[in-house]
Each structure stands twice: as C-alpha cells, then as structure tokens.
PDB file of N, CA and C in Angstrom:
ATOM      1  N   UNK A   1      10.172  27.926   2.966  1.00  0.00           N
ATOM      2  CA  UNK A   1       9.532  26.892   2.162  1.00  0.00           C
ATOM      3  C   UNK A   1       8.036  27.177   2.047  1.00  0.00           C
ATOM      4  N   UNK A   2       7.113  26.420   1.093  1.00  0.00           N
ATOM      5  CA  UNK A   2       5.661  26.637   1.238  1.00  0.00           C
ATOM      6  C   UNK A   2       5.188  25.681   1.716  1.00  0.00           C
ATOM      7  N   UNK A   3       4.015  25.834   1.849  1.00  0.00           N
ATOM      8  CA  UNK A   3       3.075  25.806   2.961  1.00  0.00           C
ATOM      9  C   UNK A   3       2.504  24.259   1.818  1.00  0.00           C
ATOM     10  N   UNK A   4       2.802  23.669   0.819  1.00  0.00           N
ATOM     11  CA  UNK A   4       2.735  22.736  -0.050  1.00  0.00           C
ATOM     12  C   UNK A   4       3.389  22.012   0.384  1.00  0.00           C
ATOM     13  N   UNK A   5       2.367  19.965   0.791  1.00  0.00           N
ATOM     14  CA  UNK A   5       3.579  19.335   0.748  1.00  0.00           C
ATOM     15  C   UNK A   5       3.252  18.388  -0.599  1.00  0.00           C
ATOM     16  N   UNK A   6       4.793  18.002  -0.462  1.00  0.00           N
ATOM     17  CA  UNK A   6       4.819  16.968  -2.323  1.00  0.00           C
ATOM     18  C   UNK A   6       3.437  15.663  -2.040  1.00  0.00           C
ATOM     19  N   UNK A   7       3.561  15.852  -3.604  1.00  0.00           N
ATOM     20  CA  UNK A   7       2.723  14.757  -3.718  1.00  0.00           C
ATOM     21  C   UNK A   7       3.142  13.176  -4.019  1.00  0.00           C
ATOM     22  N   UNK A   8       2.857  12.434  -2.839  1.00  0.00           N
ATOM     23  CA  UNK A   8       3.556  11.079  -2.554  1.00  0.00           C
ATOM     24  C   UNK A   8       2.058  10.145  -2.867  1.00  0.00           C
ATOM     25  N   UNK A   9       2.028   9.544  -3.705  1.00  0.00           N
ATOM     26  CA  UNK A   9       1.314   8.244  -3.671  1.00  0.00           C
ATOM     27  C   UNK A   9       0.773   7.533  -1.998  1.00  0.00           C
ATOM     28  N   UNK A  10      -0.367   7.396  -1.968  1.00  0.00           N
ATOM     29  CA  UNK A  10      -0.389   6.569  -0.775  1.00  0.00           C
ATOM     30  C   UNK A  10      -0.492   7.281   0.483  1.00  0.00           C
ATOM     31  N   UNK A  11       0.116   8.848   0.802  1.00  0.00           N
ATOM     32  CA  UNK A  11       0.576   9.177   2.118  1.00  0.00           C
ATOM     33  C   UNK A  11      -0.369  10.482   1.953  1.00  0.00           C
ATOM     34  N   UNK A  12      -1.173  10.957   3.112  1.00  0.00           N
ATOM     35  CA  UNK A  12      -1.922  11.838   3.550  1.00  0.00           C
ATOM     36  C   UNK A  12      -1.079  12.431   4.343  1.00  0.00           C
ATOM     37  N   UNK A  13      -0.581  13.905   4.369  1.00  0.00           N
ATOM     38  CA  UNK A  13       0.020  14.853   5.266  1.00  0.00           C
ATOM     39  C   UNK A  13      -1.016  15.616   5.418  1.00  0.00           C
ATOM     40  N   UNK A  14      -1.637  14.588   6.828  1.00  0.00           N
ATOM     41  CA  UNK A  14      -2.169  15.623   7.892  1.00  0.00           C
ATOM     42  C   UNK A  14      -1.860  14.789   9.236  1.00  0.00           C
ATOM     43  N   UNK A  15      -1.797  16.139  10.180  1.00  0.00           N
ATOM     44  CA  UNK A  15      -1.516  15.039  11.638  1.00  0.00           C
ATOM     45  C   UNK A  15      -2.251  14.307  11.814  1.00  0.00           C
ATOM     46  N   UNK A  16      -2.104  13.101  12.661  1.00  0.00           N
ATOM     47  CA  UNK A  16      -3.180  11.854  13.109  1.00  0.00           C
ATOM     48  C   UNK A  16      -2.971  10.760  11.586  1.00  0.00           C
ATOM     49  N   UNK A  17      -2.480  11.559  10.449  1.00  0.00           N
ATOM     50  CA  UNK A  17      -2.507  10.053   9.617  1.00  0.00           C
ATOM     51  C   UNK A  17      -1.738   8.907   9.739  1.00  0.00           C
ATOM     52  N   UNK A  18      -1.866   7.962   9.037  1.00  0.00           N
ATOM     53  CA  UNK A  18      -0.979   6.761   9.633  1.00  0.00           C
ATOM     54  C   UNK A  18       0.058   6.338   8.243  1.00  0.00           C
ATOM     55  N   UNK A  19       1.078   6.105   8.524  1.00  0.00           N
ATOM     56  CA  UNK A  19       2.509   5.943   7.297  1.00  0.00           C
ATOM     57  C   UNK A  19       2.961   4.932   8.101  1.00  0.00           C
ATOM     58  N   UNK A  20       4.139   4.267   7.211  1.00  0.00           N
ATOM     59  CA  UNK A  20       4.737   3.576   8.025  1.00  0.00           C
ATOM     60  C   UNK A  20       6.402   4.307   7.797  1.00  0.00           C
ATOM     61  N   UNK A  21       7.184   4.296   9.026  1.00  0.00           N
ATOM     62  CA  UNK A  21       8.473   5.251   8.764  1.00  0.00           C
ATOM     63  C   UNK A  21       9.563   4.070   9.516  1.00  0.00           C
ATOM     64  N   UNK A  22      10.686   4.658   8.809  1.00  0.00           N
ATOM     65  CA  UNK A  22      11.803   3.531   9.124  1.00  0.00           C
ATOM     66  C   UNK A  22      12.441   4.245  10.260  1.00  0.00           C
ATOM     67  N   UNK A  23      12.994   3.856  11.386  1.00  0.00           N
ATOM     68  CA  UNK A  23      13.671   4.459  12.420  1.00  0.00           C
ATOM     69  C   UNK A  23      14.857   4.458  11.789  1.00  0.00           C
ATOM     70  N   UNK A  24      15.622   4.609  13.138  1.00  0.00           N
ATOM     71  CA  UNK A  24      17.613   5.505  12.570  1.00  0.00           C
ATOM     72  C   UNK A  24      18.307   3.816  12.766  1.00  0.00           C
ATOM     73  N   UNK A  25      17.368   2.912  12.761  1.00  0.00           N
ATOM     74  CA  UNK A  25      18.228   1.444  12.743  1.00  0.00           C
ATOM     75  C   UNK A  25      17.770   0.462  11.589  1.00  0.00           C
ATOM     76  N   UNK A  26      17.064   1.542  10.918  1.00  0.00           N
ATOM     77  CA  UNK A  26      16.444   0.960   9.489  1.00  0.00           C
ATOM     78  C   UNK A  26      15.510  -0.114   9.303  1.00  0.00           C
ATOM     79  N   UNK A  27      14.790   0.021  10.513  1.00  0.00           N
ATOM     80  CA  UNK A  27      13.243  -0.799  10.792  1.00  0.00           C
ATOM     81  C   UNK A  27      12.148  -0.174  10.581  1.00  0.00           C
ATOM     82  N   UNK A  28      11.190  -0.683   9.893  1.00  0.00           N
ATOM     83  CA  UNK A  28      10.129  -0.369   9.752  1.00  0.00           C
ATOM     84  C   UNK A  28       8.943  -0.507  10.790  1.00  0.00           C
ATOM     85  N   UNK A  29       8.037   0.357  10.850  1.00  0.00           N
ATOM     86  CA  UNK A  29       6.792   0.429  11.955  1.00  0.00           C
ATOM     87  C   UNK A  29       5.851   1.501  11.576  1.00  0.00           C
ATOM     88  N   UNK A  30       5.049   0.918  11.828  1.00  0.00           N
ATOM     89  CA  UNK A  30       3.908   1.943  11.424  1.00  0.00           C
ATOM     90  C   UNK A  30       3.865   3.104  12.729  1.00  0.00           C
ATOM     91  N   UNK A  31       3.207   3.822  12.103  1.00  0.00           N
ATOM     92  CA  UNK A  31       3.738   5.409  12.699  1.00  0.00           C
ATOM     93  C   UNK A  31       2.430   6.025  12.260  1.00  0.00           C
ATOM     94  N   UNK A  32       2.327   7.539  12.715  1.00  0.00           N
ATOM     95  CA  UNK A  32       1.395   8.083  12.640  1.00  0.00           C
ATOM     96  C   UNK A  32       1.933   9.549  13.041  1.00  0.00           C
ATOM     97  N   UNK A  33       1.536  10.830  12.478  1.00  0.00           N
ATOM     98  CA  UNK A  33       1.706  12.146  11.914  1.00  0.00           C
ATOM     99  C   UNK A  33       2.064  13.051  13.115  1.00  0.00           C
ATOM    100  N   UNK A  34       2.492  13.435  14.142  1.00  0.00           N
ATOM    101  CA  UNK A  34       1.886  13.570  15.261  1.00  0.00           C
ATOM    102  C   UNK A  34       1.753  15.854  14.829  1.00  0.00           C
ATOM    103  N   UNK A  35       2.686  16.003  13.747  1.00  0.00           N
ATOM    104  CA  UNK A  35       3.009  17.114  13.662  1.00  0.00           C
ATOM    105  C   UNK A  35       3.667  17.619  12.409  1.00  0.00           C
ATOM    106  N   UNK A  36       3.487  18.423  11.863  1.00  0.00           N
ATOM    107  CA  UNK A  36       4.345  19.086  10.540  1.00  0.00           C
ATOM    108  C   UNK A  36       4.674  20.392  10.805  1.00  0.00           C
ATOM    109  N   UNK A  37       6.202  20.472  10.503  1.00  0.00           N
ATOM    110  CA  UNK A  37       6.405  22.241  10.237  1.00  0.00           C
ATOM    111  C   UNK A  37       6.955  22.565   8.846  1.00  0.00           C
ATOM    112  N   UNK A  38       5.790  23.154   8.308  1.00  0.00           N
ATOM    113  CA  UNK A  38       6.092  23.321   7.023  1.00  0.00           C
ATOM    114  C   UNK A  38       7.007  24.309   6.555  1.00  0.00           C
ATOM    115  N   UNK A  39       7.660  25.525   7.246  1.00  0.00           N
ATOM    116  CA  UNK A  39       8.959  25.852   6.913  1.00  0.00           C
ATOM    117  C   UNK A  39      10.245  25.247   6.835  1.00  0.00           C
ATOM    118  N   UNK A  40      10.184  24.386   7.565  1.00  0.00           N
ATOM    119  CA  UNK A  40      11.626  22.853   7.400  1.00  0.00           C
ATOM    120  C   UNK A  40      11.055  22.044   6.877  1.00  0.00           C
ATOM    121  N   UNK A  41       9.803  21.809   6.171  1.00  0.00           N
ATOM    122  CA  UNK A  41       9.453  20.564   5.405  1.00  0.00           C
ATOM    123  C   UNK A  41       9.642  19.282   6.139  1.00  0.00           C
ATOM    124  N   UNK A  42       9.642  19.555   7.114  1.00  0.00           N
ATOM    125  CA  UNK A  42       9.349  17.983   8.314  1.00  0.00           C
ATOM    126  C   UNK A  42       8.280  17.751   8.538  1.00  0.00           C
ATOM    127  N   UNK A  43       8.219  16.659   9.105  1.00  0.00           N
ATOM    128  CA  UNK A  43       7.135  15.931   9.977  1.00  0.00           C
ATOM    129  C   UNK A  43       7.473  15.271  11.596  1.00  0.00           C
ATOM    130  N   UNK A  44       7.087  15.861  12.593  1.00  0.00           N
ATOM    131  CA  UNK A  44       7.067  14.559  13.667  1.00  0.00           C
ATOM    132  C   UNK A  44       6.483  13.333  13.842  1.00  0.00           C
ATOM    133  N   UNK A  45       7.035  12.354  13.163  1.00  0.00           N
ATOM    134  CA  UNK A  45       6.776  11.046  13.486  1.00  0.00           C
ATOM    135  C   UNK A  45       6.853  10.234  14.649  1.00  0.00           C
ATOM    136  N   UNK A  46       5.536   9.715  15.494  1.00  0.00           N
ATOM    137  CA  UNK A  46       5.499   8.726  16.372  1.00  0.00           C
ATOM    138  C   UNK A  46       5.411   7.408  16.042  1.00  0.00           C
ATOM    139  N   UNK A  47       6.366   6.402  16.404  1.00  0.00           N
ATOM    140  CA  UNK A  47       6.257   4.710  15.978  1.00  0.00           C
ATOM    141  C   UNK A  47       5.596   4.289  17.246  1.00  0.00           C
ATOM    142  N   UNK A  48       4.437   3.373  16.262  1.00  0.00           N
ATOM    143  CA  UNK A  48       3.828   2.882  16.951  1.00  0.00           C
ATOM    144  C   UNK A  48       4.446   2.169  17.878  1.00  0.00           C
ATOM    145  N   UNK A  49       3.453   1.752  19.553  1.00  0.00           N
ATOM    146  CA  UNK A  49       4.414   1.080  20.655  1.00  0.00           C
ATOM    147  C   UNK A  49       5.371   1.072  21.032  1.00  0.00           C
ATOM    148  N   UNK A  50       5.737   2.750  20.799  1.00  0.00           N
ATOM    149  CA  UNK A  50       7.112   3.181  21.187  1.00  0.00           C
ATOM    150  C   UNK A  50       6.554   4.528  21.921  1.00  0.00           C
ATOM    151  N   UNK A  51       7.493   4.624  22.858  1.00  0.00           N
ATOM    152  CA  UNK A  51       7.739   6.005  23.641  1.00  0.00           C
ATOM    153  C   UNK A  51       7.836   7.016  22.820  1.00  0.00           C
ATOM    154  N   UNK A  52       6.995   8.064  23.493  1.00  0.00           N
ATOM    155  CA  UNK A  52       7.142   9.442  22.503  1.00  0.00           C
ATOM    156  C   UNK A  52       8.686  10.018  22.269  1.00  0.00           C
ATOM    157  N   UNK A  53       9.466   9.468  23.201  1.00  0.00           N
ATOM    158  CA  UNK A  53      10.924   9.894  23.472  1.00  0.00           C
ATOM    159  C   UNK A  53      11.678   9.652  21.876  1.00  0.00           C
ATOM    160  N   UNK A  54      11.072   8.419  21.317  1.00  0.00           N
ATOM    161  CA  UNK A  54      11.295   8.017  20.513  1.00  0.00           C
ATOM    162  C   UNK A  54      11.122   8.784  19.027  1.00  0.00           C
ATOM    163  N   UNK A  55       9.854   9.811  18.964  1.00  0.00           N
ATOM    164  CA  UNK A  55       9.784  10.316  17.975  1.00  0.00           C
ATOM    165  C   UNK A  55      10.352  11.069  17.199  1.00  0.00           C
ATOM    166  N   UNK A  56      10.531  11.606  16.055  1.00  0.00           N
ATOM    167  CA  UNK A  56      11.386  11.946  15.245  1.00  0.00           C
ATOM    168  C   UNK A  56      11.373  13.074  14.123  1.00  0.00           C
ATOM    169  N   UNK A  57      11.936  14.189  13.793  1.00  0.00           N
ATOM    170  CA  UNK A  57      11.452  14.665  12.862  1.00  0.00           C
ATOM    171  C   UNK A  57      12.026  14.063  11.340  1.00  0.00           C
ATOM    172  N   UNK A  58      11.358  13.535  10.360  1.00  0.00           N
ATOM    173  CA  UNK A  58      11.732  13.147   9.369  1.00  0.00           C
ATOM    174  C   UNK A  58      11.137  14.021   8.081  1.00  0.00           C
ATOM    175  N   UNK A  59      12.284  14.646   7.408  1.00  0.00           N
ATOM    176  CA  UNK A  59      11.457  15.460   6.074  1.00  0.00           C
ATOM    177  C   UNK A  59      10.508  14.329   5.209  1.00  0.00           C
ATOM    178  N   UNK A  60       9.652  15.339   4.872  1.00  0.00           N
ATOM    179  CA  UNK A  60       8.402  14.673   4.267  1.00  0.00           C
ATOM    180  C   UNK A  60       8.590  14.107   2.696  1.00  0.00           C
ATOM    181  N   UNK A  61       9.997  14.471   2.569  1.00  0.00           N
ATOM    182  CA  UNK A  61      10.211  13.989   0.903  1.00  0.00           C
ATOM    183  C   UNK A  61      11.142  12.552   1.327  1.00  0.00           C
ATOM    184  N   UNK A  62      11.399  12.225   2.609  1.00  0.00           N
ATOM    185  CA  UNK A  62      12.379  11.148   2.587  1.00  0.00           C
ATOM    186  C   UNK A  62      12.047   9.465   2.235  1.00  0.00           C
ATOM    187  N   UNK A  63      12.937   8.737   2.203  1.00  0.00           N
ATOM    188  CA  UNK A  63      12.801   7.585   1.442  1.00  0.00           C
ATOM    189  C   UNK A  63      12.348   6.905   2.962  1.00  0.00           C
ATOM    190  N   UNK A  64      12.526   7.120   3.998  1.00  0.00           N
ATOM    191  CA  UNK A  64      11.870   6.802   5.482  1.00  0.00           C
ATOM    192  C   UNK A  64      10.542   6.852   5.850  1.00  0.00           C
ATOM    193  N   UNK A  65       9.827   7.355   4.431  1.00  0.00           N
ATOM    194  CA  UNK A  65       8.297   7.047   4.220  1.00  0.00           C
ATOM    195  C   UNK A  65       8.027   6.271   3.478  1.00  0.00           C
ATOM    196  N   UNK A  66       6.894   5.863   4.275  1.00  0.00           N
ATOM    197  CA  UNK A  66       6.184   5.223   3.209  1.00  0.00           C
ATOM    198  C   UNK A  66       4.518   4.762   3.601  1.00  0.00           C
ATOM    199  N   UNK A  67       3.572   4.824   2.750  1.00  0.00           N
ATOM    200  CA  UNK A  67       2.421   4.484   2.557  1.00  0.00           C
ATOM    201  C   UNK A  67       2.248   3.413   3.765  1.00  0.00           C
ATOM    202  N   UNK A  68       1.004   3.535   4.280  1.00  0.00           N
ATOM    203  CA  UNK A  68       0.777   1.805   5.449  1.00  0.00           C
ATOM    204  C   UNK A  68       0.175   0.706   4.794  1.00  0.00           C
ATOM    205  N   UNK A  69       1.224  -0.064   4.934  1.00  0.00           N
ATOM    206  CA  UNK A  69       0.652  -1.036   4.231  1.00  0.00           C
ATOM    207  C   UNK A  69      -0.130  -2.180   5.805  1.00  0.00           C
ATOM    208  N   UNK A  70      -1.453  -3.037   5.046  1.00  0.00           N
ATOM    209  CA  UNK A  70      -1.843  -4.213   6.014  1.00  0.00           C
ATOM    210  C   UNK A  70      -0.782  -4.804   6.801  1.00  0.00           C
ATOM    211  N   UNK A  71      -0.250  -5.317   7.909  1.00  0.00           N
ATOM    212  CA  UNK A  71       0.938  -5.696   8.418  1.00  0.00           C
ATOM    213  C   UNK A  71       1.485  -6.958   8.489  1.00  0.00           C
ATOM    214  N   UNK A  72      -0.132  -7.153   9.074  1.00  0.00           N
ATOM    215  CA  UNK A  72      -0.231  -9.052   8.697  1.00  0.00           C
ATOM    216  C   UNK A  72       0.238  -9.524   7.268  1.00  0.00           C
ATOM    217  N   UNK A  73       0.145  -8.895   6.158  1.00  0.00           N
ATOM    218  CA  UNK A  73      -0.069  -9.469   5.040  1.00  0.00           C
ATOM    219  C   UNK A  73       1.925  -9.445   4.528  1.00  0.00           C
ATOM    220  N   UNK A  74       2.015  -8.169   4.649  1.00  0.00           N
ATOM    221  CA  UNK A  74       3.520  -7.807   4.646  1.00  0.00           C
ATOM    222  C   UNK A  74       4.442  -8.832   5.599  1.00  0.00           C
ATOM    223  N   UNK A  75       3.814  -9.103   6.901  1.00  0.00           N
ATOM    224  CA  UNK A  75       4.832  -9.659   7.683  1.00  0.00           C
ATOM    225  C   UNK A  75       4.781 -11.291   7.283  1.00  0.00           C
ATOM    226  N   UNK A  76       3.521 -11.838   7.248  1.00  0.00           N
ATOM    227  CA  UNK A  76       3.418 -13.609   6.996  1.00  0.00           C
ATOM    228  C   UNK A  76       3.545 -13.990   5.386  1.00  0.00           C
ATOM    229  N   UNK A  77       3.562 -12.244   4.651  1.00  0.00           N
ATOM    230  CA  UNK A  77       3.644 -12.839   3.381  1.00  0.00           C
ATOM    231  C   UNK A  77       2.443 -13.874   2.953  1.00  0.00           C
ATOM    232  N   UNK A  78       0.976 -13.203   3.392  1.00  0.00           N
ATOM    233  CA  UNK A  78       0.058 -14.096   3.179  1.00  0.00           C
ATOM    234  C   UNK A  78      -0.480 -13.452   1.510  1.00  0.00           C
ATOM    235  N   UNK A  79      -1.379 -14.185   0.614  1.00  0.00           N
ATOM    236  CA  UNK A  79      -2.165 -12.798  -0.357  1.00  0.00           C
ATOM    237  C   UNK A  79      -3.798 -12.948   0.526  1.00  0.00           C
ATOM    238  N   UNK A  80      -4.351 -12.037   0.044  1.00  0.00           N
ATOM    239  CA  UNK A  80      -5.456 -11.649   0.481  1.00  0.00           C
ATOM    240  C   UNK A  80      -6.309 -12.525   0.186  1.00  0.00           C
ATOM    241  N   UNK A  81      -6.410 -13.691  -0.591  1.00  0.00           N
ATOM    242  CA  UNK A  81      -7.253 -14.350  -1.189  1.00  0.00           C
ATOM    243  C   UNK A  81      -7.229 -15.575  -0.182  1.00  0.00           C
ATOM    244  N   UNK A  82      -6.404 -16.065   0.603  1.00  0.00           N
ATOM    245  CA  UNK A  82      -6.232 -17.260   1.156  1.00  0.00           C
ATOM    246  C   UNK A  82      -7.176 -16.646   2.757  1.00  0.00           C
ATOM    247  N   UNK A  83      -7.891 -15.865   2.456  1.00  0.00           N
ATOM    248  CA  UNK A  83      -8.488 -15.778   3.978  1.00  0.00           C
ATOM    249  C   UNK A  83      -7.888 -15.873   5.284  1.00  0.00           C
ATOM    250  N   UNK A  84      -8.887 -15.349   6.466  1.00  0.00           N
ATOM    251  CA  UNK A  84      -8.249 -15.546   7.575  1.00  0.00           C
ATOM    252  C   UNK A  84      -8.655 -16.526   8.623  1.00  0.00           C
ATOM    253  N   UNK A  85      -7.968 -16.554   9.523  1.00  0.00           N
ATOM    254  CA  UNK A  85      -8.514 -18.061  10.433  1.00  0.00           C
ATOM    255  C   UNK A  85      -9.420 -17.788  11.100  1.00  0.00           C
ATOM    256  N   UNK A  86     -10.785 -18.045  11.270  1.00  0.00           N
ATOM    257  CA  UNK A  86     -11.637 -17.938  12.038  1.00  0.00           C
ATOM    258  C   UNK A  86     -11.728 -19.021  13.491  1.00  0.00           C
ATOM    259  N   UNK A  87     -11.924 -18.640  14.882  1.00  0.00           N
ATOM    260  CA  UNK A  87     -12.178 -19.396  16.151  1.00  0.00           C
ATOM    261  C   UNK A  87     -13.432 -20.148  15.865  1.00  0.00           C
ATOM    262  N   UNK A  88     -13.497 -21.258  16.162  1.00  0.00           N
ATOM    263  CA  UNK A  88     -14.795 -22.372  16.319  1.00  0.00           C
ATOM    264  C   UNK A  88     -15.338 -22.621  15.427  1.00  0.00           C
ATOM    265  N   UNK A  89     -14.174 -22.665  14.347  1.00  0.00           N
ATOM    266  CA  UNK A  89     -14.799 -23.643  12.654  1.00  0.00           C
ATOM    267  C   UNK A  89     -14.200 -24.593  12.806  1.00  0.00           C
ATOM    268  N   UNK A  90     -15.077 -25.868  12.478  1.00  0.00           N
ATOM    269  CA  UNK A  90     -14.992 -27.225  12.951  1.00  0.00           C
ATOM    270  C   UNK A  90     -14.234 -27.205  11.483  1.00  0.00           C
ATOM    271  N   UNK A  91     -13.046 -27.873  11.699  1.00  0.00           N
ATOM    272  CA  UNK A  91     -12.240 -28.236  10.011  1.00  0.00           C
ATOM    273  C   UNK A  91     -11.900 -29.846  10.424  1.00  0.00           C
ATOM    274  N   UNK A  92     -12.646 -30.455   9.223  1.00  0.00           N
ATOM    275  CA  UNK A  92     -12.248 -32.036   8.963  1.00  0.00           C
ATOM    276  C   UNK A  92     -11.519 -32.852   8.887  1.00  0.00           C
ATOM    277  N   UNK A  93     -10.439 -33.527  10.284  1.00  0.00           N
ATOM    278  CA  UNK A  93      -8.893 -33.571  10.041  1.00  0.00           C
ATOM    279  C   UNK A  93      -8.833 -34.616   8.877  1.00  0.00           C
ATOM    280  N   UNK A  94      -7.685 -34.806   8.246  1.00  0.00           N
ATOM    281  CA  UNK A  94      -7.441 -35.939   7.186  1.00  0.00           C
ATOM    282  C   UNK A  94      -6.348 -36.514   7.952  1.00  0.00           C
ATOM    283  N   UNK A  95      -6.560 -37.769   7.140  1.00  0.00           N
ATOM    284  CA  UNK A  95      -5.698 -39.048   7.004  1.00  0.00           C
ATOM    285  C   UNK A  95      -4.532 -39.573   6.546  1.00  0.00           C
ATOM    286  N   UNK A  96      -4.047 -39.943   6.841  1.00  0.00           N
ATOM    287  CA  UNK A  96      -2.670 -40.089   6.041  1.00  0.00           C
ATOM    288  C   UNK A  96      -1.870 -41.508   6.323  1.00  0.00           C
ATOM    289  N   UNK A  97      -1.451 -42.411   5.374  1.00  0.00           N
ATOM    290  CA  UNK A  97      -0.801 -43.528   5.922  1.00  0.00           C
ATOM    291  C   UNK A  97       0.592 -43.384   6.738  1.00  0.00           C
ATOM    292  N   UNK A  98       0.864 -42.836   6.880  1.00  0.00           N
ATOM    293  CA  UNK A  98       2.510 -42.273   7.318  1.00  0.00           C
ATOM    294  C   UNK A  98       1.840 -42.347   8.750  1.00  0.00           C
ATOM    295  N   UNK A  99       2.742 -43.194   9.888  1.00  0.00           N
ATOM    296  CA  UNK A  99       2.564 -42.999  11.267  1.00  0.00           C
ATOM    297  C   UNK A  99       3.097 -41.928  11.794  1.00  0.00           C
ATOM    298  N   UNK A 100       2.672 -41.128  12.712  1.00  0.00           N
ATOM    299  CA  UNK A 100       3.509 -40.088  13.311  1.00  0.00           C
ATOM    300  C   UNK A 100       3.097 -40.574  14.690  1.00  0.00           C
ATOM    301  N   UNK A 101       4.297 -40.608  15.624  1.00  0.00           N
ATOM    302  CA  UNK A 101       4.396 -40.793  17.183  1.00  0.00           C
ATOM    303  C   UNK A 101       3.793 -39.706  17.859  1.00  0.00           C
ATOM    304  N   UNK A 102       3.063 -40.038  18.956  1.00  0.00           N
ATOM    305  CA  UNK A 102       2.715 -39.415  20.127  1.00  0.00           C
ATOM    306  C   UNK A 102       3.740 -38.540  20.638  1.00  0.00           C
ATOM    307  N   UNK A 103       4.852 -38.958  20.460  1.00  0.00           N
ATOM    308  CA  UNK A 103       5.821 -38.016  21.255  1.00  0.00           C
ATOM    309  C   UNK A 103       6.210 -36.984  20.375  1.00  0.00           C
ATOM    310  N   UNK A 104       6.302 -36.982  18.854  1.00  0.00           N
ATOM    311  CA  UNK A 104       6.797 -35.983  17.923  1.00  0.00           C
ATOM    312  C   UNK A 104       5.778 -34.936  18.133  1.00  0.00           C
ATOM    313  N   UNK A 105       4.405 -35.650  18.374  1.00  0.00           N
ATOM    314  CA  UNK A 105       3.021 -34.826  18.215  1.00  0.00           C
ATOM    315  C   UNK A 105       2.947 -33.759  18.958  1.00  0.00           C
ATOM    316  N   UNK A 106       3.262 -34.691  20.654  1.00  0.00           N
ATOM    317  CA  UNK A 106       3.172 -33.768  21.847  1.00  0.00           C
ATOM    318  C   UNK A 106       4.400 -32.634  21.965  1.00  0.00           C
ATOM    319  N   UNK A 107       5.748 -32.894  21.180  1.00  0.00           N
ATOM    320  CA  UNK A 107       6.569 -31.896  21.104  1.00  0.00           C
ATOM    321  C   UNK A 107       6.624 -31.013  19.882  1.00  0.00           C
ATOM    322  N   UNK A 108       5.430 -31.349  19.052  1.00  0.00           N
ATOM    323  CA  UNK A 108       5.449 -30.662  18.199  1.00  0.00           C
ATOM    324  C   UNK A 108       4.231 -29.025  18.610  1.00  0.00           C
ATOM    325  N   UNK A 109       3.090 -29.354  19.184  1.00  0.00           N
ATOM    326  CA  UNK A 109       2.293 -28.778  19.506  1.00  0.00           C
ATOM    327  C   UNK A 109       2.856 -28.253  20.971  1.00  0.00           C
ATOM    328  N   UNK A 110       3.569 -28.370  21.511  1.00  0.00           N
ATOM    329  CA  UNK A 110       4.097 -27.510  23.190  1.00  0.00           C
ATOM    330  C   UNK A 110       4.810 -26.862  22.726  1.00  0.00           C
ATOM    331  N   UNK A 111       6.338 -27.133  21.088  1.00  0.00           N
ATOM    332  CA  UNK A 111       6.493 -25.522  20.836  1.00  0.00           C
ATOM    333  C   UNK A 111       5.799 -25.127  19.970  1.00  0.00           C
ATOM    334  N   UNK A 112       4.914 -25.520  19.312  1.00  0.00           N
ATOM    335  CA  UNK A 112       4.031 -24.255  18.738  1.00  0.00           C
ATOM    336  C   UNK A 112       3.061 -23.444  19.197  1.00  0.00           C
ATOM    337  N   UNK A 113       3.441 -23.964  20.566  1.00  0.00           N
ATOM    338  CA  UNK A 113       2.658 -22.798  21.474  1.00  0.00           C
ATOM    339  C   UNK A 113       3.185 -22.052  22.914  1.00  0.00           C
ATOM    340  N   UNK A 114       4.632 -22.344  22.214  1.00  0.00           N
ATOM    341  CA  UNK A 114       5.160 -21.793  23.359  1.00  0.00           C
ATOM    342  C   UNK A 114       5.643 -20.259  23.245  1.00  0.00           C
ATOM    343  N   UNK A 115       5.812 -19.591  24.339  1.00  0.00           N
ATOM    344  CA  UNK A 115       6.300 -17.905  23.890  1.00  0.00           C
ATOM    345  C   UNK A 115       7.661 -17.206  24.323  1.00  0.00           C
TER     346      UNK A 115
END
C-alpha cells in the first residue's frame, strides 16, 4: 500500500491525534492515534479511560471513525448558544403560585444528587 492516507473530513492521521472510534460493542469514545502502519492501512487506536489492553487496530478508511466531536454537547444534546453553568452566579429564584411540599423538595434534591 502507500505511504498516503485517504482524505477524511475532520480526522488528522498523525499519532497523538484525537478521533473518536467505535469499539467491537459498537460504542463510541474518544480515542486518540497511538500508531499507523501504513502498509496494512491501519491505525492503533487507544479509547480513552481504557486499558491499553484494550487498543485496537482499525483500518483508517473504516466507518469506526470518526472526527471528535465536543462530548458534552453530543452527550446532553445541549447547542452551543445556551451557554455553560458557571459556580457562584447568584441566579434570581422565581415564584410560582403552585405549592410544592417540603418533602417532594427534599426528595427531589437528595436524588439529584445522588451517585
């Protein structure tokens, strides 16, 4: 093969870049280059927060690539325009005629913060 790899929108083939690649259970994770052999037209892919045990050779033309996208934005389905939450901005609670109980409150806020 040559020493050319295809040209993919989005994806830099060089080691250390960052893609995101689907494992062999068809999950996505961002990943990063660790290696190419350009006579088999592969790549060794490492997923992120995973064991190197884990890594993989995936050809560089496969549909198991793809460009990195922001993660936050992909995963909460936020757009970019609605900003992010900043710590120790005083926000103005509102009012509402509808009573809500102490007890819905307190079980509402212990699981939204539970792990």
């Amino acid at each position: 093969m040559s020493k050319k790899t295809p040209n993919r929108p989005g994806i830099t083939f060089e080691v250390g870049a960052r893609i995101e690649a689907q494992d062999y259970l068809q999950k996505w994770y961002s990943s990063r280059i660790e290696d190419i052999d350009f006579d088999e037209g592969k790549m060794l892919v490492h997923f992120d927060r995973w064991s190197h045990r884990y890594d993989e050779w995936i050809a560089w033309d496969s549909t198991r690539l793809r460009p990195l996208e922001r993660p936050t934005l992909r995963k909460e389905g936020l757009k970019e325009e609605e900003g992010e939450i900043t710590v120790g901005v005083f926000v103005q609670p509102q009012t509402t005629s509808q009573f809500v109980s102490p007890r819905f409150l307190a079980s509402y806020f212990l699981d939204a913060f539970s792990i």
